[in-house]
N, C-alpha and C. Protein backbone atom coordinates (compact mmCIF):
# COMPACT_ATOMS: atom_id res chain seq x y z
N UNK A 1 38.81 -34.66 25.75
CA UNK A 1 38.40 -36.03 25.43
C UNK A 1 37.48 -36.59 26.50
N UNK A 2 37.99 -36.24 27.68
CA UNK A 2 36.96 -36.92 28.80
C UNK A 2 35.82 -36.12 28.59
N UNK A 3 35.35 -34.70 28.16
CA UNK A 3 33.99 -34.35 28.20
C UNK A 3 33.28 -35.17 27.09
N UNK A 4 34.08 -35.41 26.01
CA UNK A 4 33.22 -36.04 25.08
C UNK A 4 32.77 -37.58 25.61
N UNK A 5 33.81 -37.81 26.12
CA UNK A 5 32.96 -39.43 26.52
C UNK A 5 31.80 -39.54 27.72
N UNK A 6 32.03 -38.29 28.65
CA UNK A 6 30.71 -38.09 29.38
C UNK A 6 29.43 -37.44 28.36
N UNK A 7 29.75 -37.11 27.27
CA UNK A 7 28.73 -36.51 26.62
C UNK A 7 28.32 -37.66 25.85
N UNK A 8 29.12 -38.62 25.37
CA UNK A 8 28.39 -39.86 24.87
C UNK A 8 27.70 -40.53 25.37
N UNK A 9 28.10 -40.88 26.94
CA UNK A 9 27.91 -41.63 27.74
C UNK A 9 26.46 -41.08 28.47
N UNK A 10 26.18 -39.89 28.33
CA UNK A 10 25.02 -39.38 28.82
C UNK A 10 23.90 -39.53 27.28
N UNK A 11 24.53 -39.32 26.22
CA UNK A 11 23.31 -39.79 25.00
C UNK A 11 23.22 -40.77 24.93
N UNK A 12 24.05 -41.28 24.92
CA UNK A 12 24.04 -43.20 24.78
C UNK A 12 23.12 -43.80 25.95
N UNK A 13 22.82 -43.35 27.37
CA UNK A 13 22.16 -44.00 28.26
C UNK A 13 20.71 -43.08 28.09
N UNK A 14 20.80 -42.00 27.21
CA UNK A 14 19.23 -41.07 27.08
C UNK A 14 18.34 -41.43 26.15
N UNK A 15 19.28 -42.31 25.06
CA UNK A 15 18.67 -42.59 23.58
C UNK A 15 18.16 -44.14 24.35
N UNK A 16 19.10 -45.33 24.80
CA UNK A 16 18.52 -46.04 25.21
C UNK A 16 17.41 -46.06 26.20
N UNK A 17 17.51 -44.78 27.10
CA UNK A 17 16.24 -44.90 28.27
C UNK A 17 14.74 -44.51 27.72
N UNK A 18 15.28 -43.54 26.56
CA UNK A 18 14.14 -42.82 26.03
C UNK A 18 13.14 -44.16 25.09
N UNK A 19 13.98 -45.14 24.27
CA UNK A 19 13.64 -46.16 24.06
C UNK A 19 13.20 -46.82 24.59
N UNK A 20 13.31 -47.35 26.22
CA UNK A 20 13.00 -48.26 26.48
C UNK A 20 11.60 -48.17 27.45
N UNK A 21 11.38 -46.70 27.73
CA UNK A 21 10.14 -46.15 28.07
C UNK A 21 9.15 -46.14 27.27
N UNK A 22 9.43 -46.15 26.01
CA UNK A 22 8.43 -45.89 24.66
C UNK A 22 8.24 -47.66 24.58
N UNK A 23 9.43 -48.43 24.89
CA UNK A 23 8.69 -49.97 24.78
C UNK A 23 7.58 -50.29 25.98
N UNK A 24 7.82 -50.14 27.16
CA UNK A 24 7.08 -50.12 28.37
C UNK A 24 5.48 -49.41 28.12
N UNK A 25 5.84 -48.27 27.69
CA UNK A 25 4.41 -47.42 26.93
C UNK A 25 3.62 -47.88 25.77
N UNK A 26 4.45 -48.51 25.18
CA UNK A 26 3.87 -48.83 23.94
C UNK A 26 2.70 -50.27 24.57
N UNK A 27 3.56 -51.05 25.26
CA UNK A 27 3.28 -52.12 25.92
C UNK A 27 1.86 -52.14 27.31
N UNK A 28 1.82 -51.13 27.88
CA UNK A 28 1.00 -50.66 28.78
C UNK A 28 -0.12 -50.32 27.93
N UNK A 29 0.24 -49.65 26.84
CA UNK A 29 -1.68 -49.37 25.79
C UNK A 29 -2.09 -50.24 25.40
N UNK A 30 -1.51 -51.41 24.75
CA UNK A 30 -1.93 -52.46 24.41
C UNK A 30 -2.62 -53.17 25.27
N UNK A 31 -1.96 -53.44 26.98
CA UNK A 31 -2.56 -53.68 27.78
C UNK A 31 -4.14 -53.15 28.50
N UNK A 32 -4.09 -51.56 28.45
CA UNK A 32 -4.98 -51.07 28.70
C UNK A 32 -6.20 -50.87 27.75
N UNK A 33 -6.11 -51.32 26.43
CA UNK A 33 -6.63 -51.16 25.66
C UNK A 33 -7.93 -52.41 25.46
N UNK A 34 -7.44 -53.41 26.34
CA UNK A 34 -7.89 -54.85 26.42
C UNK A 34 -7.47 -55.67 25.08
N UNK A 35 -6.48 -55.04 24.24
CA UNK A 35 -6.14 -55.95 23.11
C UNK A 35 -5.68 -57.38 23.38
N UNK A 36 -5.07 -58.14 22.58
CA UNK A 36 -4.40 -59.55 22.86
C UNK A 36 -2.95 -59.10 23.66
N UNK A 37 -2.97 -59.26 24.94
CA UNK A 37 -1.95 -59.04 25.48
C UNK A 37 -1.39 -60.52 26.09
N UNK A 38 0.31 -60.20 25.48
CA UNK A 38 1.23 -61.36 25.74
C UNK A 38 2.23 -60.77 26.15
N UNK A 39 2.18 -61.00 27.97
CA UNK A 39 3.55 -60.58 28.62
C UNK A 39 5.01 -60.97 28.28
N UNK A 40 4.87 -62.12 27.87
CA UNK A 40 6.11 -62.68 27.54
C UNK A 40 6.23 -61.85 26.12
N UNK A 41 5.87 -61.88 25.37
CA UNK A 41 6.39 -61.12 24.32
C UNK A 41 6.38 -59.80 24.10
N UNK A 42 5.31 -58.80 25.01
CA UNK A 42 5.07 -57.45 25.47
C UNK A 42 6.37 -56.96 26.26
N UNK A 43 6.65 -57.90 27.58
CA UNK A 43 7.36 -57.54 28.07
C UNK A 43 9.41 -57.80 27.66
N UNK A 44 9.26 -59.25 27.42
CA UNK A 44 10.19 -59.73 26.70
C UNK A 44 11.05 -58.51 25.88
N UNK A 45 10.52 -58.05 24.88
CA UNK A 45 11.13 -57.07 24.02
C UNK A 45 11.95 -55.86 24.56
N UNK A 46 11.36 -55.21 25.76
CA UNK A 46 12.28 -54.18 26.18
C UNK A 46 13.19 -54.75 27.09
N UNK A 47 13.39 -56.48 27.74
CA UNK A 47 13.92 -57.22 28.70
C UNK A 47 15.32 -57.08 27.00
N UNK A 48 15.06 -57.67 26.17
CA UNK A 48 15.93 -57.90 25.12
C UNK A 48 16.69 -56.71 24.67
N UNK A 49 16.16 -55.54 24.56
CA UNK A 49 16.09 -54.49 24.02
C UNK A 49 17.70 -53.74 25.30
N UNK A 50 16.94 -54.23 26.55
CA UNK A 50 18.28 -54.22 27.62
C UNK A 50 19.65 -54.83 27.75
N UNK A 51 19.16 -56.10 27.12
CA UNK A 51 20.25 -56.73 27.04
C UNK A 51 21.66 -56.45 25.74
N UNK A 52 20.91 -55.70 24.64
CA UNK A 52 21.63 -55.55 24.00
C UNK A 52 21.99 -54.33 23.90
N UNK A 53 21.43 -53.33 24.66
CA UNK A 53 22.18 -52.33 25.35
C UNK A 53 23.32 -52.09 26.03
N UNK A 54 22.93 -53.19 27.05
CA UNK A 54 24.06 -53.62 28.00
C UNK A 54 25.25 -54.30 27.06
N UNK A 55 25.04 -55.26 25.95
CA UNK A 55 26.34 -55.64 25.35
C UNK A 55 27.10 -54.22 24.87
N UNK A 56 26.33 -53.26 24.18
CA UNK A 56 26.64 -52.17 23.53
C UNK A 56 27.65 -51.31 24.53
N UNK A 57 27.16 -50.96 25.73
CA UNK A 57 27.31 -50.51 26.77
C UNK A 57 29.07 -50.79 26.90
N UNK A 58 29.02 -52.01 26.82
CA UNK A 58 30.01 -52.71 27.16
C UNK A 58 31.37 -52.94 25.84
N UNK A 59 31.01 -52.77 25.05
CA UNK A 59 31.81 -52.36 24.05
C UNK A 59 31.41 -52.93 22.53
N UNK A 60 30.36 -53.62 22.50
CA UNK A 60 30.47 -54.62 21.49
C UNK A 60 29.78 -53.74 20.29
N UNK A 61 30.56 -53.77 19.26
CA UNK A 61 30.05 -53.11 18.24
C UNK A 61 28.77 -53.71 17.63
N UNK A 62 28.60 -54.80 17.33
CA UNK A 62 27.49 -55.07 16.38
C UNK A 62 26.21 -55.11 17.38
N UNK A 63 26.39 -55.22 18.70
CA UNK A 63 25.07 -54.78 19.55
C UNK A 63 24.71 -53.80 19.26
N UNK A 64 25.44 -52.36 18.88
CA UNK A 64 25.02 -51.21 18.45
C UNK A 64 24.44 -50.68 17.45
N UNK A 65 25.00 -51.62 16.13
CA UNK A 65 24.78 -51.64 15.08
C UNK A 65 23.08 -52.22 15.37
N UNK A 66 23.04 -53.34 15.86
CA UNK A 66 21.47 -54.08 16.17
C UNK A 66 20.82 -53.05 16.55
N UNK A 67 21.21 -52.43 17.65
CA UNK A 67 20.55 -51.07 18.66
C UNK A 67 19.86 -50.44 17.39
N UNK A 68 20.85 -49.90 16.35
CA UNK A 68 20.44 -48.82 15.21
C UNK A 68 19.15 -49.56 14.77
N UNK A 69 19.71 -50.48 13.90
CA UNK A 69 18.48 -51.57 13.39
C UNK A 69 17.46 -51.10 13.47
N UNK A 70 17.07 -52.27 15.15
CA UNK A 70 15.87 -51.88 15.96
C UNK A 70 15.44 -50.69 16.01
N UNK A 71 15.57 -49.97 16.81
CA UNK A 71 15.04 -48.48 16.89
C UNK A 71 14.78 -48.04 15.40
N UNK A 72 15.53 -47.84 14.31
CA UNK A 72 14.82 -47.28 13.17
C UNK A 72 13.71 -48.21 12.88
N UNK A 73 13.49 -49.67 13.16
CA UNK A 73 12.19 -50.16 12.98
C UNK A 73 11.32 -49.67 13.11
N UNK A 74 11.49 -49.55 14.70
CA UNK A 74 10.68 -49.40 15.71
C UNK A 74 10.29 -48.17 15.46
N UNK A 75 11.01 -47.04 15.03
CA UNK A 75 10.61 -45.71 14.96
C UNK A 75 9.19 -45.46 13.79
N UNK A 76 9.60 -46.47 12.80
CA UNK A 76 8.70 -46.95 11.16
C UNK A 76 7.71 -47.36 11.77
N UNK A 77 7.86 -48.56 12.46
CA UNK A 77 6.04 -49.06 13.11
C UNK A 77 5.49 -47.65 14.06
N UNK A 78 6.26 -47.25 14.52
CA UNK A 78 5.08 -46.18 15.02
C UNK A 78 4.62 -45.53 14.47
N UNK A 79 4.97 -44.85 13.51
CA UNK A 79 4.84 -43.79 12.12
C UNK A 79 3.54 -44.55 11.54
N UNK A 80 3.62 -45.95 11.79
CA UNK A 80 2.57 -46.34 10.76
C UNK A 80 1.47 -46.95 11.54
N UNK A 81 1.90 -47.06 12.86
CA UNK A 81 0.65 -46.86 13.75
C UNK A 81 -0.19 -46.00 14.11
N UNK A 82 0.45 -44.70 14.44
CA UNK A 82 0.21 -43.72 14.82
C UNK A 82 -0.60 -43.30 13.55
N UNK A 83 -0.31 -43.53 12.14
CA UNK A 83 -1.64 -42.86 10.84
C UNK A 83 -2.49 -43.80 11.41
N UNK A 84 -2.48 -45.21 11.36
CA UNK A 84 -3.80 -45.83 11.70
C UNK A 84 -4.34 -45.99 12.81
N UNK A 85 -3.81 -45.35 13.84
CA UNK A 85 -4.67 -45.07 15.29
C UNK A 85 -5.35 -43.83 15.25
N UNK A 86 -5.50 -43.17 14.58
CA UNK A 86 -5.41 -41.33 14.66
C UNK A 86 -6.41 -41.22 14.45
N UNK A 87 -7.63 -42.13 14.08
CA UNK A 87 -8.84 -41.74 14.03
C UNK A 87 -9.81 -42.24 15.19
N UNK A 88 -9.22 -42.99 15.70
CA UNK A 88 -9.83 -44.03 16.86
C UNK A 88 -9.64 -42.73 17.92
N UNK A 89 -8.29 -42.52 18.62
CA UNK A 89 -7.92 -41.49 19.43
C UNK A 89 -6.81 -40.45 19.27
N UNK A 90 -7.41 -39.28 18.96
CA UNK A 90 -6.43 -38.75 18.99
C UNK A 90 -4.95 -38.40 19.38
N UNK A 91 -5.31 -38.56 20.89
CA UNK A 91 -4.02 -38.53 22.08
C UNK A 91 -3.22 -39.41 22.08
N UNK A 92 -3.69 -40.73 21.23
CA UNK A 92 -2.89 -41.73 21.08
C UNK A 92 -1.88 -41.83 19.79
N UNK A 93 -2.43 -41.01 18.81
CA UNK A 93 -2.08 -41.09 17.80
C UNK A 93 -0.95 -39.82 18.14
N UNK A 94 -0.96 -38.88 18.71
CA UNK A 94 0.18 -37.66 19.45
C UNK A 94 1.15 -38.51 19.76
N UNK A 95 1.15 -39.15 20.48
CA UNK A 95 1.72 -39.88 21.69
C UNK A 95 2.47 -40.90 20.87
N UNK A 96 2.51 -41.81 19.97
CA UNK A 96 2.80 -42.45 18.79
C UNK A 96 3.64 -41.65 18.31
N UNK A 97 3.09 -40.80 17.39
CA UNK A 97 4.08 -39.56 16.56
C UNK A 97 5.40 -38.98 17.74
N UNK A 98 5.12 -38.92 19.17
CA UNK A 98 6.30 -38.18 19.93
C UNK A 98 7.28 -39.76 19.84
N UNK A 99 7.03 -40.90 20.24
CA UNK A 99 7.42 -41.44 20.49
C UNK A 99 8.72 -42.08 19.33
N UNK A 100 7.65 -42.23 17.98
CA UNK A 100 8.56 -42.61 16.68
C UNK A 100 9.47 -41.41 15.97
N UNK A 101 9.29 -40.20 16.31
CA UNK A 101 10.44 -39.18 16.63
C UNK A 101 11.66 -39.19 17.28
N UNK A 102 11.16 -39.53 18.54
CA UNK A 102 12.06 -39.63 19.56
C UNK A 102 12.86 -40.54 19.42
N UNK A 103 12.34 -41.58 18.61
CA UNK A 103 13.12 -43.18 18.48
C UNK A 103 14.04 -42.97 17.29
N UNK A 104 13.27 -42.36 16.39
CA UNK A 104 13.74 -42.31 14.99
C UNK A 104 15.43 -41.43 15.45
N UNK A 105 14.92 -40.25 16.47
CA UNK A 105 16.55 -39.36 16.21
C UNK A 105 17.01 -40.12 17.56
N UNK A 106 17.01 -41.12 18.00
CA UNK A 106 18.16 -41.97 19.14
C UNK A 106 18.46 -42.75 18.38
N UNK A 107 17.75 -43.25 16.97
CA UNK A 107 18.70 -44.62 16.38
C UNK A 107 19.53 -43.68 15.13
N UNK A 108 19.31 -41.99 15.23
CA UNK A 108 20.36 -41.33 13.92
C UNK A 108 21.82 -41.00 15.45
N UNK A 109 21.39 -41.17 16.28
CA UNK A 109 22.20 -40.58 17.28
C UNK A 109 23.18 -41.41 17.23
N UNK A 110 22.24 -42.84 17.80
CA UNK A 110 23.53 -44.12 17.82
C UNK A 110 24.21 -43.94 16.90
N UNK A 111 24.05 -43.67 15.74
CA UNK A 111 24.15 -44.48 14.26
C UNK A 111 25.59 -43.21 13.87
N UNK A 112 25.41 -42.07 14.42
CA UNK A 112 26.16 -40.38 13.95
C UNK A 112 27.35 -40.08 14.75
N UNK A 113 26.82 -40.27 16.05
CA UNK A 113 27.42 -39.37 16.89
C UNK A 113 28.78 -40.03 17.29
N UNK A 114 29.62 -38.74 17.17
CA UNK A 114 31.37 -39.12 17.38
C UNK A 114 31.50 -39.75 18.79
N UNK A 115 30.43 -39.03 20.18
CA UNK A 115 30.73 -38.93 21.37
C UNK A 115 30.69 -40.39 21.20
N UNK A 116 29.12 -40.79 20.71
CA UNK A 116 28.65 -42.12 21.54
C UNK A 116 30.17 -43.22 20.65
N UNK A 117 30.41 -42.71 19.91
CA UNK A 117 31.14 -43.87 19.23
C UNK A 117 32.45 -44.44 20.10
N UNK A 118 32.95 -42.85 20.25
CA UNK A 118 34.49 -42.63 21.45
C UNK A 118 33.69 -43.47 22.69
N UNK A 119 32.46 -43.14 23.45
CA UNK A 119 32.38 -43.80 24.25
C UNK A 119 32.51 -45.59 24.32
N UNK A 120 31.76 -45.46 23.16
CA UNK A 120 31.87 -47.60 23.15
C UNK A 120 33.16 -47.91 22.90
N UNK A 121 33.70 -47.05 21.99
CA UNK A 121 35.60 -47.42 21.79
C UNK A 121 35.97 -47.69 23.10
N UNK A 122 35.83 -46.78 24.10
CA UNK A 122 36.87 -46.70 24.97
C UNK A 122 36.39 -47.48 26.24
N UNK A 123 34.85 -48.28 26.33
CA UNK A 123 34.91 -49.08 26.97
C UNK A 123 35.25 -50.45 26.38
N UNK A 124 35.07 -50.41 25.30
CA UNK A 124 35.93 -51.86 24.55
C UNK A 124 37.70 -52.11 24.91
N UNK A 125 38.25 -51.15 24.74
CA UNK A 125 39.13 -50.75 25.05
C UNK A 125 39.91 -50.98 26.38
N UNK A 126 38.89 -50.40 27.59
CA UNK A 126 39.45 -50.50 29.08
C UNK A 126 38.37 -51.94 28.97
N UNK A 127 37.86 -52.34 28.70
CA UNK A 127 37.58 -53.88 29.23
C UNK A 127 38.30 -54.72 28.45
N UNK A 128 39.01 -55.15 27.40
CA UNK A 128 40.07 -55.67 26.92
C UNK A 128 41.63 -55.33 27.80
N UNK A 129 41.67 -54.38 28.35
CA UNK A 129 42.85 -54.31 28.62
C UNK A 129 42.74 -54.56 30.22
N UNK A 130 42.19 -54.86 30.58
CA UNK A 130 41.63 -55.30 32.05
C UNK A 130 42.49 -57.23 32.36
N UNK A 131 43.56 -56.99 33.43
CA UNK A 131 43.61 -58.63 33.20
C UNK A 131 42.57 -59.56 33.55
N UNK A 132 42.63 -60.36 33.11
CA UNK A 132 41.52 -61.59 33.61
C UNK A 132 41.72 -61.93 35.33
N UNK A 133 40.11 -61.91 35.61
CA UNK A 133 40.50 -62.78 36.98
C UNK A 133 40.82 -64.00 37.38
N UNK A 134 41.71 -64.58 38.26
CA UNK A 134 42.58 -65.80 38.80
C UNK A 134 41.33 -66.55 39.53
């Protein structure tokens, strides 16, 4: 049982990191691209994207459920970026396609996997059963 919750606990922080690099990246082309760039909302998203990690992290089921959500969005807008960038640049349009892959199987991961599930159980679990501090 304890390998499986280190094995959740290592997908669960790989699917979110892998995510939250692809927001940072996604966010940096836009920037470099000279498009309409808005930090607050460029950056904002993977600041949010953390936070509800961190609830997840922490045990809360419907943060996870959100987690799934998002990421399969997110995996769809790239898919459909990546056809309509692909003629402009190629490398960008690669880079798109790795990314909405990568996203697409971390939000079937969240969404599947026994480990990650045992893992959020069982920090819901030891943080409920934790007494309150005085």
């Amino acid at each position: 049982m304890s390998g499986d919750l280190g094995s959740g606990r290592s997908q669960y922080l790989a699917v979110v990191g892998f995510t939250l690099l692809a927001l940072l990246c996604l966010a940096a082309g836009v920037w470099l691209r000279d498009a309409e760039f808005n930090p607050l909302v460029k950056l904002g998203r993977p600041v949010a994207f953390c936070g509800l990690a961190f609830l997840a992290y922490r045990g809360a089921g419907w943060a996870r459920t959100l987690l799934v959500i998002w990421s399969g969005l997110l995996a769809l807008t790239c898919f459909v970026a990546a056809s309509m960038i692909g003629f402009d640049s190629p490398v960008s349009m690669v880079a798109m396609f790795v990314f909405a892959a990568g996203i697409g199987y971390g939000a079937f991961l969240l969404a599947t996997s026994n480990a990650i599930a045992a893992f959020v159980t069982r920090q819901r679990v030891r943080i409920e059963s934790t007494p309150p501090a005085v």
